[in-house]
N, C-alpha and C. Protein backbone atom coordinates (compact mmCIF):
# COMPACT_ATOMS: atom_id res chain seq x y z
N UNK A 1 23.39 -29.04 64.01
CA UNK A 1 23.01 -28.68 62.67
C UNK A 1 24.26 -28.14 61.98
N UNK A 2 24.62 -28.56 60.99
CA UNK A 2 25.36 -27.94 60.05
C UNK A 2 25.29 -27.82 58.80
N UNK A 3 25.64 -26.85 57.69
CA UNK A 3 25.41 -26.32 56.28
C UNK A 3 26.59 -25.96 55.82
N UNK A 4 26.97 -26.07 54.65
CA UNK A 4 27.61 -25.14 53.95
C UNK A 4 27.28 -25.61 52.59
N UNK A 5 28.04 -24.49 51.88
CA UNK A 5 27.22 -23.97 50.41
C UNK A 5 28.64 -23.40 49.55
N UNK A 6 29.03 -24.07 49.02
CA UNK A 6 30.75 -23.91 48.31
C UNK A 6 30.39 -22.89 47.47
N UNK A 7 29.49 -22.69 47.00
CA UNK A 7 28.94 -21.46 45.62
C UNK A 7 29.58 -20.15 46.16
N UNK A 8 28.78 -20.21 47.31
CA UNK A 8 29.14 -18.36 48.24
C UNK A 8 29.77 -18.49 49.47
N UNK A 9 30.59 -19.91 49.37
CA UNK A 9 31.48 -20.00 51.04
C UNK A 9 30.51 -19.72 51.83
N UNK A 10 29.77 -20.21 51.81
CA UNK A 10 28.89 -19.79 53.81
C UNK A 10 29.10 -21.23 54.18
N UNK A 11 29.31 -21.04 55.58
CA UNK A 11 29.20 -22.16 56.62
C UNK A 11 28.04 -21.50 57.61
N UNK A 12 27.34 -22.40 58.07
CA UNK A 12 26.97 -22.62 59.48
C UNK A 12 26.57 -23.20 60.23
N UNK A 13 26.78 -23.54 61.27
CA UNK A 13 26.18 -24.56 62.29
C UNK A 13 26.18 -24.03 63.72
N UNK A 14 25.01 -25.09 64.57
CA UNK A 14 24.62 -24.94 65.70
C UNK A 14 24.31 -26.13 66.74
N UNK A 15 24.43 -25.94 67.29
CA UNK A 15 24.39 -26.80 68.36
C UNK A 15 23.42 -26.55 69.87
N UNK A 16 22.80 -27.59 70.04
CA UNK A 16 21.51 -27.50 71.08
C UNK A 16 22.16 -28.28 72.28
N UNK A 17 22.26 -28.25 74.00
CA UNK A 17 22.05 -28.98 74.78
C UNK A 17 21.26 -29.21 75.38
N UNK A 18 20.38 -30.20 76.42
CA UNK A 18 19.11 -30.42 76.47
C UNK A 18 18.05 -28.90 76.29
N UNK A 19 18.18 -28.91 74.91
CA UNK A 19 16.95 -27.60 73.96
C UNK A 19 16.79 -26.31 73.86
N UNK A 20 18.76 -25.98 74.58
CA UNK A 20 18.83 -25.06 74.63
C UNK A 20 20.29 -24.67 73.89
N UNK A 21 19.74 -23.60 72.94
CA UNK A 21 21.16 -23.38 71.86
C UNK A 21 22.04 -22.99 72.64
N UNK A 22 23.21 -23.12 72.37
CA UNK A 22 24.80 -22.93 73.20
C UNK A 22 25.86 -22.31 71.94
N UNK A 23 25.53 -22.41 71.11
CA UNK A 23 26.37 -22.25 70.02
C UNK A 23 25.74 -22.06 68.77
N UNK A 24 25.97 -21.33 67.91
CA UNK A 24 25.62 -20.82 66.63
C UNK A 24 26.44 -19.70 65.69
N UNK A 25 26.69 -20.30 64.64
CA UNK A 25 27.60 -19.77 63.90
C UNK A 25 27.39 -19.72 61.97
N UNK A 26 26.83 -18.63 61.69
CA UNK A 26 26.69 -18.15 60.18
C UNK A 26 27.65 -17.64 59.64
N UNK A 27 28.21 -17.80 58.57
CA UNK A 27 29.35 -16.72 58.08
C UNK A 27 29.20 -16.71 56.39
N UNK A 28 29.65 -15.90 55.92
CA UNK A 28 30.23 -15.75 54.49
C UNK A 28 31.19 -14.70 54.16
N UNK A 29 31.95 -14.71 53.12
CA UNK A 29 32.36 -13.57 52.46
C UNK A 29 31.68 -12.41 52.09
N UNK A 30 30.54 -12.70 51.75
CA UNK A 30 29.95 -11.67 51.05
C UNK A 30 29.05 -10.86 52.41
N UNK A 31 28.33 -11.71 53.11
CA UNK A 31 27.29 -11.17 54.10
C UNK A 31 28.01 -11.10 55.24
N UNK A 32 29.40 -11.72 55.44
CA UNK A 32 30.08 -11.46 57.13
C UNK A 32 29.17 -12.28 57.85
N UNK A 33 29.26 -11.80 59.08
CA UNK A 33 28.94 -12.62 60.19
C UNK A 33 27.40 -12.77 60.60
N UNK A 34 26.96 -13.14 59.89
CA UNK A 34 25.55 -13.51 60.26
C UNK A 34 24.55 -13.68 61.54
N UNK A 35 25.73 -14.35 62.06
CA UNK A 35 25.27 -15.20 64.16
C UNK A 35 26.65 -15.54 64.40
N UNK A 36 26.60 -15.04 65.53
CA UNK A 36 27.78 -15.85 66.25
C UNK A 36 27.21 -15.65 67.62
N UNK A 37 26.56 -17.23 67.86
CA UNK A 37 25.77 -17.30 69.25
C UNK A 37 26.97 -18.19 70.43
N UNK A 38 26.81 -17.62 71.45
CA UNK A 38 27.51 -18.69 72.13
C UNK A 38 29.19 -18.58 72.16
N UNK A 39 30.07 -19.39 72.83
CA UNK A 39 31.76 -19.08 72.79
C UNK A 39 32.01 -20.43 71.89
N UNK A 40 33.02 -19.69 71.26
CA UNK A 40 33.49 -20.49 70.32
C UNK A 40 34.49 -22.02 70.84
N UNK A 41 33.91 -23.03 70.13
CA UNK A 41 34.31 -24.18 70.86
C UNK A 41 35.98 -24.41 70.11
N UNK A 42 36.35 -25.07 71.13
CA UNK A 42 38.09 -25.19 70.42
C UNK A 42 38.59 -25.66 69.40
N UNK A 43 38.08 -26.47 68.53
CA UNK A 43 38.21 -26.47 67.51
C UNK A 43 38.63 -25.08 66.13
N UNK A 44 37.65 -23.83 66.85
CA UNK A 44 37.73 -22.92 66.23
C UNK A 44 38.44 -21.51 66.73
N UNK A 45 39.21 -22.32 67.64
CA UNK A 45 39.82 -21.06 67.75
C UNK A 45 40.73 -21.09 67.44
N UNK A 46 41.89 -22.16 66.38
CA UNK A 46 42.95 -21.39 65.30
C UNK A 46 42.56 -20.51 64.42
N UNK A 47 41.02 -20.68 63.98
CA UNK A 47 40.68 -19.67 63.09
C UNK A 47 40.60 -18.67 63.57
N UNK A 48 39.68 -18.24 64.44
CA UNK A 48 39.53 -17.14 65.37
C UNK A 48 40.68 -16.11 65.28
N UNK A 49 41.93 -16.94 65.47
CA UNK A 49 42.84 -16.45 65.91
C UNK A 49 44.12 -16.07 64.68
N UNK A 50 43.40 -16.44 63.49
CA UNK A 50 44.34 -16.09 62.53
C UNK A 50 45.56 -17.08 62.01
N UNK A 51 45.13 -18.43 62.29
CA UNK A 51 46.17 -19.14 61.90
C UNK A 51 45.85 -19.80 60.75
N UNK A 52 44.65 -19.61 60.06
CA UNK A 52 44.31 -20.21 59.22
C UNK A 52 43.96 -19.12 57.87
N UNK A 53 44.54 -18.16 57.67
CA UNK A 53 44.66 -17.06 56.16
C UNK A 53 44.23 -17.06 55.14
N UNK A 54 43.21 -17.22 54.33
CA UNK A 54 43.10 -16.93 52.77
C UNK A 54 44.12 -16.53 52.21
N UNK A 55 45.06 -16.93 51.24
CA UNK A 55 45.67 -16.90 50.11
C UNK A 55 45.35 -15.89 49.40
N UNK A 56 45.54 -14.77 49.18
CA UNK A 56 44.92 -14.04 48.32
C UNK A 56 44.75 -14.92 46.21
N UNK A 57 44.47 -15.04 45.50
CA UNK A 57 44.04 -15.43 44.13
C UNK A 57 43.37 -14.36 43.66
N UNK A 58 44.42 -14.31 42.20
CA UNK A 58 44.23 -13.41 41.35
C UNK A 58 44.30 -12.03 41.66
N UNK A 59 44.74 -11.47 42.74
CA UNK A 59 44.89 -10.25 43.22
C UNK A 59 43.69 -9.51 43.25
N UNK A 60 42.97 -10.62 43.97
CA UNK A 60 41.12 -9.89 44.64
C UNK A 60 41.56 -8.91 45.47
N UNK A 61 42.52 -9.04 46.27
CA UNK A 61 42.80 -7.96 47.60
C UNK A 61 42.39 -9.10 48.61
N UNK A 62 42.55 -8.63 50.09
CA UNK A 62 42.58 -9.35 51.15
C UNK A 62 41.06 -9.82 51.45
N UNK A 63 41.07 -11.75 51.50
CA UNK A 63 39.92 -11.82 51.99
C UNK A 63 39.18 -11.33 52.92
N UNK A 64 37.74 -11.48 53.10
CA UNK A 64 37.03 -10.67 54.16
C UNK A 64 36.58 -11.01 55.47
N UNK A 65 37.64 -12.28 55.96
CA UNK A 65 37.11 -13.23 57.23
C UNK A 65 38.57 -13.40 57.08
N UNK A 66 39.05 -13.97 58.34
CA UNK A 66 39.98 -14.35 59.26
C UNK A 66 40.26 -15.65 58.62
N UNK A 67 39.70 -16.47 58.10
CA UNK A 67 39.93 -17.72 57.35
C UNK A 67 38.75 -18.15 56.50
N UNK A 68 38.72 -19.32 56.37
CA UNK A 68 38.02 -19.69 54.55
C UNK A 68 36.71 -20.23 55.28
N UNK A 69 35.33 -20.05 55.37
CA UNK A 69 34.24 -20.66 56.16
C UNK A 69 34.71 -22.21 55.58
N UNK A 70 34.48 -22.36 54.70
CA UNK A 70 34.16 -23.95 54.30
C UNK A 70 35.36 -25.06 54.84
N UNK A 71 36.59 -24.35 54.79
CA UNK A 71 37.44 -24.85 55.92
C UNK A 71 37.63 -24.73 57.15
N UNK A 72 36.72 -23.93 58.01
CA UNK A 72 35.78 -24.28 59.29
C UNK A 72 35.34 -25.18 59.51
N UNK A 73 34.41 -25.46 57.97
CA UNK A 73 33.05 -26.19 58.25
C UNK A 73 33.72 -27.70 58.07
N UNK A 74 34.53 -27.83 57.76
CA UNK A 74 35.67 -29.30 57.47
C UNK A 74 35.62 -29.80 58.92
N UNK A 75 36.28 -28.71 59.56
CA UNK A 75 36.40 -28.94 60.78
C UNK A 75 35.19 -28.77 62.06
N UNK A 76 34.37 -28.00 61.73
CA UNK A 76 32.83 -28.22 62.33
C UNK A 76 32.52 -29.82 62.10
N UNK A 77 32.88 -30.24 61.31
CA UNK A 77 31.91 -31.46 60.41
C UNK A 77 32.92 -32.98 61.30
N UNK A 78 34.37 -32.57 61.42
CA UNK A 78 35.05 -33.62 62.40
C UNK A 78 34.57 -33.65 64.23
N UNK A 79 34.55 -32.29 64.32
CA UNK A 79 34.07 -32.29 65.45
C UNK A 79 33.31 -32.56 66.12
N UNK A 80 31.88 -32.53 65.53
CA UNK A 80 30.50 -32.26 65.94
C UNK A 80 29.89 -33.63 65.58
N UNK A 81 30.20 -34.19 64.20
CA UNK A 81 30.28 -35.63 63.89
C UNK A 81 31.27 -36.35 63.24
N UNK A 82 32.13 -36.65 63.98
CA UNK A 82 33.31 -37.53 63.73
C UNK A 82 34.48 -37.74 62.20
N UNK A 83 33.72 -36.87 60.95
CA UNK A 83 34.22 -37.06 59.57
C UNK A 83 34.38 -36.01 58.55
N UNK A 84 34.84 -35.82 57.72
CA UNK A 84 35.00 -34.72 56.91
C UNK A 84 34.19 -35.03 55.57
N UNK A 85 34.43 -34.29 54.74
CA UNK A 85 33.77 -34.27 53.50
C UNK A 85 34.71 -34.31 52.47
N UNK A 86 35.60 -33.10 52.55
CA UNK A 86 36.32 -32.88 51.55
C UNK A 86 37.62 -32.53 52.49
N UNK A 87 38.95 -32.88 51.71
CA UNK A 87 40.06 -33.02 52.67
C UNK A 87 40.21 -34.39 53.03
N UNK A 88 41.47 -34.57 53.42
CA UNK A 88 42.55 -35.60 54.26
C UNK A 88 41.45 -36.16 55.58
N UNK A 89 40.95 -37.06 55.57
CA UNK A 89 40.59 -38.09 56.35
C UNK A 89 41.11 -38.13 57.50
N UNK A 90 41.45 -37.76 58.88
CA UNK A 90 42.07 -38.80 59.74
C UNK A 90 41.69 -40.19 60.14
N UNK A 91 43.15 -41.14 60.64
CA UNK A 91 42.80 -42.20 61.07
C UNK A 91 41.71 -42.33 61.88
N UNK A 92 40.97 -41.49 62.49
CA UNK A 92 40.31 -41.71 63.89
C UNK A 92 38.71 -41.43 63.31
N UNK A 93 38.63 -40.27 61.79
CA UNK A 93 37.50 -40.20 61.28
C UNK A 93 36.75 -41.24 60.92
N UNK A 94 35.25 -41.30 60.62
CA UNK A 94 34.44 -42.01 60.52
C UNK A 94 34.20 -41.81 58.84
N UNK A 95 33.95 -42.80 58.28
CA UNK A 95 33.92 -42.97 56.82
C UNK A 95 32.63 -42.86 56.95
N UNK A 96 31.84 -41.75 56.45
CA UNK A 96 30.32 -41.49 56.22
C UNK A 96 29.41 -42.59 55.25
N UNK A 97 29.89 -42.73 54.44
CA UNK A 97 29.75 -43.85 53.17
C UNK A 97 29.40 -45.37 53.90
N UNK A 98 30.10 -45.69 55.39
CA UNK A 98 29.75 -46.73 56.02
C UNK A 98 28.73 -47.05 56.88
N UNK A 99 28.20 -45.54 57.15
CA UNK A 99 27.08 -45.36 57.80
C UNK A 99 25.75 -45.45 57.57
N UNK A 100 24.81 -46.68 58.42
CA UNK A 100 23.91 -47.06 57.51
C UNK A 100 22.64 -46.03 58.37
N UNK A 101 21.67 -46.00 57.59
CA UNK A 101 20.50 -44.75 57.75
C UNK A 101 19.19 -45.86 57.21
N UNK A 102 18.27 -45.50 58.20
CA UNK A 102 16.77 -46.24 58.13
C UNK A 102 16.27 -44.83 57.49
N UNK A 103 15.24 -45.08 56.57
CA UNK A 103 14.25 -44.80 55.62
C UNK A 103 12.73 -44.84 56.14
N UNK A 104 11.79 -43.78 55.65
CA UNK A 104 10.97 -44.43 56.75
C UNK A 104 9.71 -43.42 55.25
N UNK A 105 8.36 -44.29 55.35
CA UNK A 105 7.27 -44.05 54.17
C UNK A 105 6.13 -43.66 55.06
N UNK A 106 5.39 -42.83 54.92
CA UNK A 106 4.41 -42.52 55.35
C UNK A 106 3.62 -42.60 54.31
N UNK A 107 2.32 -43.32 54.69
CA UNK A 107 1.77 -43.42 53.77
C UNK A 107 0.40 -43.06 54.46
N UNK A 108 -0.94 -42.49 52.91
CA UNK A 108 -1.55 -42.14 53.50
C UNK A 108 -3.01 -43.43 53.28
N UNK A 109 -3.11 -44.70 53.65
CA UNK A 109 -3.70 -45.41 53.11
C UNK A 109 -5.06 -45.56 52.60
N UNK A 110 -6.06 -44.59 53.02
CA UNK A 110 -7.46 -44.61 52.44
C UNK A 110 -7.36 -43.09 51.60
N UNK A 111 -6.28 -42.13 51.36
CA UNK A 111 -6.47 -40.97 51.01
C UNK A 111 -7.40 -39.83 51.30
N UNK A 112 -7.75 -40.49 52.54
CA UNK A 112 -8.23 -39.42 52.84
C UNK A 112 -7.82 -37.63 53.45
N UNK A 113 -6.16 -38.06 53.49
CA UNK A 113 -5.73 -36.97 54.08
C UNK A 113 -5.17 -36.35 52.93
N UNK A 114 -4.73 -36.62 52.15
CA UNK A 114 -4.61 -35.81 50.36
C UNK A 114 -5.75 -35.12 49.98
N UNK A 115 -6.97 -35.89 49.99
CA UNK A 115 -8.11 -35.16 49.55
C UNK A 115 -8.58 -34.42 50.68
N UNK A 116 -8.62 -33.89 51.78
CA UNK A 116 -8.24 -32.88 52.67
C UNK A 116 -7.43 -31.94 52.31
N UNK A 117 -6.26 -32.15 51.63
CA UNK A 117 -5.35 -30.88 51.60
C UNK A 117 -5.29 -30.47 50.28
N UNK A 118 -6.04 -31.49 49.00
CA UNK A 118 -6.13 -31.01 48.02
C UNK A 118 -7.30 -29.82 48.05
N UNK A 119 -8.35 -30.11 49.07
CA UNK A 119 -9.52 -29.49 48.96
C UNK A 119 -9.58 -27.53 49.64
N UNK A 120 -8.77 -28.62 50.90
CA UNK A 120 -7.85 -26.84 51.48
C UNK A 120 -7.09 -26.01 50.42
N UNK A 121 -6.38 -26.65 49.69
CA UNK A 121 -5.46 -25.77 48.35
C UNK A 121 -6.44 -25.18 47.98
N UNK A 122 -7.61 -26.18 47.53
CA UNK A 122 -8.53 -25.32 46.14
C UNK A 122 -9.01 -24.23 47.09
N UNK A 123 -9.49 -24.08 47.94
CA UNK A 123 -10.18 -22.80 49.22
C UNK A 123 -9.37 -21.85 49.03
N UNK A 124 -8.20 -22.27 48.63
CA UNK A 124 -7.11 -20.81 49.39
C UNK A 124 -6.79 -20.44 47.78
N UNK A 125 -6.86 -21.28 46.93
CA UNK A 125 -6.43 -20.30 45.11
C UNK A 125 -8.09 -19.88 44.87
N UNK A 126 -9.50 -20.31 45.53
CA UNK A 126 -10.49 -19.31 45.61
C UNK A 126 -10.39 -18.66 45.80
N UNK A 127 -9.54 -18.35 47.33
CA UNK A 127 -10.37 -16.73 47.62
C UNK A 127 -8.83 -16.29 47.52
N UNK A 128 -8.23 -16.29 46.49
CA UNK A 128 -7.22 -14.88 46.27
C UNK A 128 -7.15 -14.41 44.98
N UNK A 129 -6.90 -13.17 45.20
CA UNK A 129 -6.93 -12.09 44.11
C UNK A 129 -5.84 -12.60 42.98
N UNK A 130 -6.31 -12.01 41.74
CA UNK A 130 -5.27 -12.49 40.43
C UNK A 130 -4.06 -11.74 40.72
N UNK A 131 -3.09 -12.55 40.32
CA UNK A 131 -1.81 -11.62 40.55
C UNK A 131 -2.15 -10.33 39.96
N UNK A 132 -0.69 -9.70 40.52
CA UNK A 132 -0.54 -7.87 40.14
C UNK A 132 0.86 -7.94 39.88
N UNK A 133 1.24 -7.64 38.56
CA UNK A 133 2.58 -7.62 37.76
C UNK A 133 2.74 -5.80 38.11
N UNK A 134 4.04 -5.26 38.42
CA UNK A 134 4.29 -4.36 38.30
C UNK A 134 5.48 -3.86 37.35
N UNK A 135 5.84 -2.22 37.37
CA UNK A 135 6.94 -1.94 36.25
C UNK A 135 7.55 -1.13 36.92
N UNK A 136 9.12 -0.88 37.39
CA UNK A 136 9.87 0.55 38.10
C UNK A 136 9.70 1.64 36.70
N UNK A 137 9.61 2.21 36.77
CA UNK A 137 9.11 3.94 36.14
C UNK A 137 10.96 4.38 36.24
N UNK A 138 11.31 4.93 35.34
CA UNK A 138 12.22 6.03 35.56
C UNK A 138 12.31 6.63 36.77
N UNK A 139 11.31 7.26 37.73
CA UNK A 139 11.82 7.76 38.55
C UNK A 139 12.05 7.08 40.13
N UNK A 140 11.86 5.58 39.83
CA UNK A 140 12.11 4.85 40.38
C UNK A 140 10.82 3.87 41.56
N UNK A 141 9.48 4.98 40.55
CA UNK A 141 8.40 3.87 41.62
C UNK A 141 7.84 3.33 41.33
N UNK A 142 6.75 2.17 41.50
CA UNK A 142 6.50 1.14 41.00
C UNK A 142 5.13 1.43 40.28
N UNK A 143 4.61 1.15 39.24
CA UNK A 143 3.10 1.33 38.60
C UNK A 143 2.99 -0.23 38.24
N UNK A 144 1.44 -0.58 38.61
CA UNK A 144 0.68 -1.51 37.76
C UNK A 144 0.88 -1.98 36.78
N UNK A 145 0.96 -3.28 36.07
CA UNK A 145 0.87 -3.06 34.79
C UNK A 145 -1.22 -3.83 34.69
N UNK A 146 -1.59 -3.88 33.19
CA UNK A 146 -2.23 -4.18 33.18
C UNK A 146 -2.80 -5.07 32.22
N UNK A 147 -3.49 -5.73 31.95
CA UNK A 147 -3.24 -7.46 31.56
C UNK A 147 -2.98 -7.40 30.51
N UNK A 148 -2.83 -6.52 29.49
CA UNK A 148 -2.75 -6.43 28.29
C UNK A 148 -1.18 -6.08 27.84
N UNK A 149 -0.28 -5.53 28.87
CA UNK A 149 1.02 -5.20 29.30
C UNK A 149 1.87 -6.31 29.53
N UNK A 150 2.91 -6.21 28.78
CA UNK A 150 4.39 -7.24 29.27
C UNK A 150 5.72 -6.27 29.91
């Protein structure tokens, strides 16, 4: 499994051998280290180890990880499956774009299983209570409002 999310730099990924995790790894700037399951596979240990630095920009002060997650995850992404995303290609990478993927439709053909779960929905917005909008108070606790209230 792997993720990342360029918005807030998080990377993470994991890895299963027959169904049992061996490896797991969350990170960001903002939240730190999330998981770090398992020993770090070699790929990642220039980072680990500080060979890979954030640049400081704009004089934020010193980044807050040992290197940049999403340039991990470059390299999570060669490792784990053969290609990168963003960055210099190697000769030996796999061009993702060439890789063909089956599609698959489930269908539900007499509908009877829609009208099952439409009917379960309606059961469950029966039996629950109307929402409850609340307001923080000045002294910081929460009161009711009441329907006539925005």
């Amino acid at each position: 499994m792997h993720g990342m999310h360029s918005v807030s730099d998080w990377l993470c990924f994991a890895v299963w051998e027959n169904g049992e995790l061996v490896r797991s790894l969350s990170l960001s700037p903002d939240a730190g280290i999330g998981e770090n399951i398992g020993e770090p596979y070699d790929f990642e240990l220039p980072y680990w180890a500080g060979e890979h630095p954030v640049k400081p920009m704009f004089s934020e002060g010193p980044y807050p990880l040992p290197f940049h997650p999403l340039d991990l995850g470059e390299q999570a992404l060669r490792a784990l499956f053969g290609f990168v995303i963003e960055g210099r290609p190697d000769p030996d990478d796999i061009d993702p774009f060439d890789i063909h993927l089956h599609g698959f439709r489930v269908a539900d053909a007499t509908g009877r299983e829609q009208a099952e779960r439409a009917a379960r929905m309606e059961q469950v917005l029966q039996s629950m209570k109307p929402p409850r909008r609340y307001r923080i108070t000045p002294d910081g606790t929460l009161r009711e409002l009441g329907d006539d209230e925005t």
